[in-house]
Protein backbone atom coordinates (compact mmCIF):
# COMPACT_ATOMS: atom_id res chain seq x y z
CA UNK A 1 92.29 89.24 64.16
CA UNK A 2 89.94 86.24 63.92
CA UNK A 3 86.83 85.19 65.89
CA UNK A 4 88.35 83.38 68.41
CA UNK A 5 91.32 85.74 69.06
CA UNK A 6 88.03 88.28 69.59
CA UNK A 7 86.60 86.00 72.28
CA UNK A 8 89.85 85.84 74.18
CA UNK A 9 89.88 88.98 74.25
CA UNK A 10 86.42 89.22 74.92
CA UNK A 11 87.10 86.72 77.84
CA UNK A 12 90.29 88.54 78.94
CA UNK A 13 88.31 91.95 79.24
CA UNK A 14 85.39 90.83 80.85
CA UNK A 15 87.11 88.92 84.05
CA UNK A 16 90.52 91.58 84.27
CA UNK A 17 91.06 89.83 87.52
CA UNK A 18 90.58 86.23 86.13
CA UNK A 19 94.87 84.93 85.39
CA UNK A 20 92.80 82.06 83.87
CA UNK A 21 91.61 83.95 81.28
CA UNK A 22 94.64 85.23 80.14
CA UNK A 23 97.04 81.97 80.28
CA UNK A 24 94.05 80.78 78.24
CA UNK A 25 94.93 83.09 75.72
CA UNK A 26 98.35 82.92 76.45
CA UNK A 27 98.42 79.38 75.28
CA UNK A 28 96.57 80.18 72.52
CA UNK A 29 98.75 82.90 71.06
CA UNK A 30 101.74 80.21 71.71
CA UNK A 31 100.19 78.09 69.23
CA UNK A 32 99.68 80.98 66.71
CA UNK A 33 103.52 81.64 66.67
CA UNK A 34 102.84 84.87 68.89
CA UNK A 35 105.22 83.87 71.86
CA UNK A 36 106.28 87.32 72.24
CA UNK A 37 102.74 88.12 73.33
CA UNK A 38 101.78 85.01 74.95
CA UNK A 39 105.30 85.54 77.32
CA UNK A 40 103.92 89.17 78.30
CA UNK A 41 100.73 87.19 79.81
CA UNK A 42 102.53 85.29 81.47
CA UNK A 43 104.71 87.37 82.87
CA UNK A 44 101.75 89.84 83.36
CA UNK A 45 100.29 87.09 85.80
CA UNK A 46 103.42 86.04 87.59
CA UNK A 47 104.16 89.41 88.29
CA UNK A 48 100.56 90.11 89.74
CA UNK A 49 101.03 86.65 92.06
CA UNK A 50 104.56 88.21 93.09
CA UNK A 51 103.26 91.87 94.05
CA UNK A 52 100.31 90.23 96.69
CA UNK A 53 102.74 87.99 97.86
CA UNK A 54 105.05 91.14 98.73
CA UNK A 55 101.88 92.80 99.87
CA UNK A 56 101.73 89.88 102.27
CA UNK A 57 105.38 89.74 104.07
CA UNK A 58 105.42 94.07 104.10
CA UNK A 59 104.05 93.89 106.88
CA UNK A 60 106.20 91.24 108.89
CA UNK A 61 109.38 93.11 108.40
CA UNK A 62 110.47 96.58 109.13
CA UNK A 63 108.93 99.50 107.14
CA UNK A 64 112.17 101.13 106.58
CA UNK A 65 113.98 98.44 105.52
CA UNK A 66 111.40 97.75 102.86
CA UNK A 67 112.15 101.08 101.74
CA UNK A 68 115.76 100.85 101.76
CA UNK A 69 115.89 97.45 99.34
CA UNK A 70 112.42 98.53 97.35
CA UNK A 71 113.71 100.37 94.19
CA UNK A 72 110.59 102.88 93.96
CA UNK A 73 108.64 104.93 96.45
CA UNK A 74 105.77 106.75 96.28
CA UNK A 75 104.89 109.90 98.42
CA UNK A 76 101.48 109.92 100.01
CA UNK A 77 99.60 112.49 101.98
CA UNK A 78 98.61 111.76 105.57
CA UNK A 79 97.19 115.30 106.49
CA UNK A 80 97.44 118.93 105.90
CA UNK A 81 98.67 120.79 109.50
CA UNK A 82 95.97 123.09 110.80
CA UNK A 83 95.98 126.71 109.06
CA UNK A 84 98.41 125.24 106.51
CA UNK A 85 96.34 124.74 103.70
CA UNK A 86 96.99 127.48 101.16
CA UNK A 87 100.91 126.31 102.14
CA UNK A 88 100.16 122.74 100.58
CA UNK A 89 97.81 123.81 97.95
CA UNK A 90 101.28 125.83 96.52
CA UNK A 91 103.99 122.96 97.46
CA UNK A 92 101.61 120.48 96.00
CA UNK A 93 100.91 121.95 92.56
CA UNK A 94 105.13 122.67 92.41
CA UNK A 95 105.59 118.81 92.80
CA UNK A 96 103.35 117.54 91.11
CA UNK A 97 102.09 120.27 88.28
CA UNK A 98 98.56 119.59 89.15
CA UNK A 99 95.95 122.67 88.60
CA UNK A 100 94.71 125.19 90.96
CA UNK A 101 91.14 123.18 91.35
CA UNK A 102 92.83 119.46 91.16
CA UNK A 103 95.73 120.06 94.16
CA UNK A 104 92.72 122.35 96.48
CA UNK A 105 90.46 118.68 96.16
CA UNK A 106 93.74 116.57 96.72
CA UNK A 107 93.97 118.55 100.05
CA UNK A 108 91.02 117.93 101.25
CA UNK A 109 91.17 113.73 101.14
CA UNK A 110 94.21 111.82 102.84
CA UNK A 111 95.81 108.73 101.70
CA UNK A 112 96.20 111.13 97.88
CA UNK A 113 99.40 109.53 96.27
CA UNK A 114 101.09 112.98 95.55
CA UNK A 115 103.70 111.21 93.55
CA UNK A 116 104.75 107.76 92.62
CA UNK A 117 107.79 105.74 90.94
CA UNK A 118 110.50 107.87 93.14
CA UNK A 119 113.63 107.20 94.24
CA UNK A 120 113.89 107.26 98.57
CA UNK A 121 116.31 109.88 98.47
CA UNK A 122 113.78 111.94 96.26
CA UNK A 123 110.65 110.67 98.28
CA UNK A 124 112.67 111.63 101.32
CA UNK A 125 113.50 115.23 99.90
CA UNK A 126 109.42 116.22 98.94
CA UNK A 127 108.79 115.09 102.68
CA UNK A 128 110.89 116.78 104.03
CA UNK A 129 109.57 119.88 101.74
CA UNK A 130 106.28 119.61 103.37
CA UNK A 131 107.28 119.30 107.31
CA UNK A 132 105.92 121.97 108.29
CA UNK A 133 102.90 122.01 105.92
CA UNK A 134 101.31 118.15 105.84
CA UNK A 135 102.40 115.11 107.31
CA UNK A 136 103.44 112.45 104.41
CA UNK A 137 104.22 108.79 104.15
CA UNK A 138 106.79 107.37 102.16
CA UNK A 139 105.35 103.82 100.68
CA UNK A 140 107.30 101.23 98.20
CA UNK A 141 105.50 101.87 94.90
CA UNK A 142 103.28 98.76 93.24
């Protein structure tokens, strides 16, 4: 890697929210005969553009057709019912194979993504495990 690859990088890194930053380097990489690379920037950058853009219009249209068309969910929990807790402390450690101390500290904050990159029909079936434990959300996955 030479010195100015290392200040791209050095660029990249120290503004992670800066696109600029990395077409820079994109185009630089183009010129080095790494298009492979300087495509994944680019790429990496439209696709950040298209996801707050989507962020934007979720709201205007209805929630569950977003969830019917959106290829992943995620599973998120609202709150634990009253005098349910040692209930979700066990459901949540069998979905999501967290320990004892991890799922009792999950419990006690809401909006915890429990689990993410699901199909609906999955997302749908760990809700409907926890009806009568917690109240959960289904969400499209970012």
């Amino acid at each position: 890697m030479d010195e100015t690859e290392v200040q791209l990088l050095a660029a990249v890194r120290a503004r992670l929210t800066d696109s600029m930053a990395r077409l820079v380097y994109a185009d630089w990489l183009d010129e080095q005969g790494e298009s492979e690379k300087a495509e994944y920037l680019r790429l990496l950058h439209e696709s950040e553009r298209i996801w707050l853009r989507l962020a934007e219009l979720r709201p205007q249209v209805p929630r569950e057709w977003v969830l019917s068309v959106h290829p992943w969910c995620r599973v998120v929990l609202e709150r634990v019912h009253p005098g349910r807790k040692i209930d979700a402390i066990r459901l949540i450690r069998e979905f999501t194979g967290l320990g004892l101390a991890e799922t009792a500290a999950v419990v006690e904050t809401t909006g915890t993504v429990l689990r993410s990159d699901l199909s609906l029909d999955a997302a749908r079936t760990i809700v409907k495990a926890f009806e009568e434990v917690a109240v959960l959300q289904i969400e499209p996955a970012h």
